[in-house]
Protein backbone atom coordinates (compact mmCIF):
# COMPACT_ATOMS: atom_id res chain seq x y z
CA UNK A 1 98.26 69.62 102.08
CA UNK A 2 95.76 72.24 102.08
CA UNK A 3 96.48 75.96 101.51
CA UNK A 4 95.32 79.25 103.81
CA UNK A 5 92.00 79.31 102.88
CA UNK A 6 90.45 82.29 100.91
CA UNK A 7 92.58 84.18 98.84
CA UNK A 8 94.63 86.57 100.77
CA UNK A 9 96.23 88.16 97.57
CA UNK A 10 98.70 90.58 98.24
CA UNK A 11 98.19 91.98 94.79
CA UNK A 12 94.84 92.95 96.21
CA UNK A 13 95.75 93.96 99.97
CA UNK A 14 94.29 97.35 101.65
CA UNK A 15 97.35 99.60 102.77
CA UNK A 16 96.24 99.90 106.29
CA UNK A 17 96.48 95.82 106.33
CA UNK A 18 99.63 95.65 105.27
CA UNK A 19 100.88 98.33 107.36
CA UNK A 20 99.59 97.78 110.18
CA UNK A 21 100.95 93.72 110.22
CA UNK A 22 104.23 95.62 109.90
CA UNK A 23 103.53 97.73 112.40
CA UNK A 24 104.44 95.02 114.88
CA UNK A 25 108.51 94.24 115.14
CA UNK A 26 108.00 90.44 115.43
CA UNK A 27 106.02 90.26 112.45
CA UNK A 28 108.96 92.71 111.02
CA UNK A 29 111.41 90.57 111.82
CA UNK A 30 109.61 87.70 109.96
CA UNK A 31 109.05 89.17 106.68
CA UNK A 32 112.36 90.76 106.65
CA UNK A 33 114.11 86.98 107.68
CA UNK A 34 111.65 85.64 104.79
CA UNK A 35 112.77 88.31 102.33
CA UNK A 36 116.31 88.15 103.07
CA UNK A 37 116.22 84.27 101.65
CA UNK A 38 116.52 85.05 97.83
CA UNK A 39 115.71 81.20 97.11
CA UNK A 40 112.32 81.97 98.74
CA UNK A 41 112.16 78.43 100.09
CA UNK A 42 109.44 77.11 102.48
CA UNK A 43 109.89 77.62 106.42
CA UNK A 44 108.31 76.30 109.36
CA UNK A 45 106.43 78.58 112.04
CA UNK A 46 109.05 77.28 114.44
CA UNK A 47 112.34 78.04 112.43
CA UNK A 48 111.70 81.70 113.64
CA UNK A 49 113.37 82.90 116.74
CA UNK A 50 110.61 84.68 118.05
CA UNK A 51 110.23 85.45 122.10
CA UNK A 52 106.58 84.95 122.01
CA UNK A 53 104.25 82.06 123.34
CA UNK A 54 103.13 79.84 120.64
CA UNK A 55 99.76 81.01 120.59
CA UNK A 56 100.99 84.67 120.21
CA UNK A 57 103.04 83.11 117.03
CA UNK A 58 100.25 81.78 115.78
CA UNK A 59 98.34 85.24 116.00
CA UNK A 60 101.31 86.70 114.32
CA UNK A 61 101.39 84.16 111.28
CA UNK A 62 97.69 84.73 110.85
CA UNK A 63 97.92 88.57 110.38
CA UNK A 64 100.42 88.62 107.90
CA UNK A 65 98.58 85.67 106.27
CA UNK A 66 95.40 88.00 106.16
CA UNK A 67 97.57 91.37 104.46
CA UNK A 68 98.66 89.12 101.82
CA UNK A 69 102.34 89.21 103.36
CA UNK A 70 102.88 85.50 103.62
CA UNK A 71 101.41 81.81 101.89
CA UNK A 72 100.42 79.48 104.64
CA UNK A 73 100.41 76.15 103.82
CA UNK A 74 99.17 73.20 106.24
CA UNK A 75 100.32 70.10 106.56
CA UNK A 76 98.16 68.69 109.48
CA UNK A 77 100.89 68.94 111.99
CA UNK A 78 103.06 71.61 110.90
CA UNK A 79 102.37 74.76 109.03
CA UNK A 80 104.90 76.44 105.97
CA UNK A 81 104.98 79.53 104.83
CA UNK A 82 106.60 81.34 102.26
CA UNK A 83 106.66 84.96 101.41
CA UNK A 84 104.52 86.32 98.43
CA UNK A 85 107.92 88.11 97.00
CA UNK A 86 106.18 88.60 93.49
CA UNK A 87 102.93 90.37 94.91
CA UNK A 88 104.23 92.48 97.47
CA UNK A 89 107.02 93.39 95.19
CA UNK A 90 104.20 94.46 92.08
CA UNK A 91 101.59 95.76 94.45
CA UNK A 92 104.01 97.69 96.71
CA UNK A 93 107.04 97.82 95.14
CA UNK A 94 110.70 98.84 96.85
CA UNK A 95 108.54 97.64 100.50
CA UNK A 96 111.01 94.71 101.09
CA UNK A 97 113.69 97.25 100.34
CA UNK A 98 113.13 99.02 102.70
CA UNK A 99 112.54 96.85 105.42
CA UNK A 100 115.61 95.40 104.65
CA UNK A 101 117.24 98.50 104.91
CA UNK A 102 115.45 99.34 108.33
CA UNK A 103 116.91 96.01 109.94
CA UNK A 104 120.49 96.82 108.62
CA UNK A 105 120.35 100.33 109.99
CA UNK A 106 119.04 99.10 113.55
CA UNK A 107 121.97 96.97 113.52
CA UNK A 108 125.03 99.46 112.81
CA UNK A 109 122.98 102.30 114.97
CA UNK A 110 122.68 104.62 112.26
């Protein structure tokens, strides 16, 4: 069990990184799903319904890997990840927030 690689530290990530992974809904959708867990615990690329190929998923996971969003862990034949709640949350605080909020307003049309 390896983890991502070089330190993608969200305590350290350029703004234009991080907005621009959340620039994209899918990648939206995942760290709002990921944030919405309050346990944090470990998911699998695949327990996201996302209506992309795999590859495209894998593209996805990669760029919020690289803004510090998410911790990628591999496993040889299946990839985790968890959100990096803490980080985000010191480096840009209220962000989850308001993602959250975004989702929740998107879904009651107002």
């Amino acid at each position: 069990m390896t983890g991502s690689g070089p330190a993608e530290d969200a305590g350290n990530a350029d703004l234009g990184t991080v907005f621009r992974a959340l620039a994209d809904e899918h990648r939206r959708t995942v760290i709002v799903e990921l944030a919405a867990d309050g346990s944090d615990r470990e998911r699998t690329c695949n327990s996201f319904d996302l209506p992309v190929s795999k590859q495209t998923q894998t593209h996805h996971f990669r760029v919020l890997r690289e803004a510090g969003l998410i911790h990628e862990i591999n496993y040889g034949n299946r990839k985790g990840i968890r959100l990096r709640r803490a980080e985000i949350n010191r480096r840009l605080p209220g962000l989850l927030d308001l993602l959250a909020l975004e989702r929740r307003d998107t879904r009651t049309g107002e």
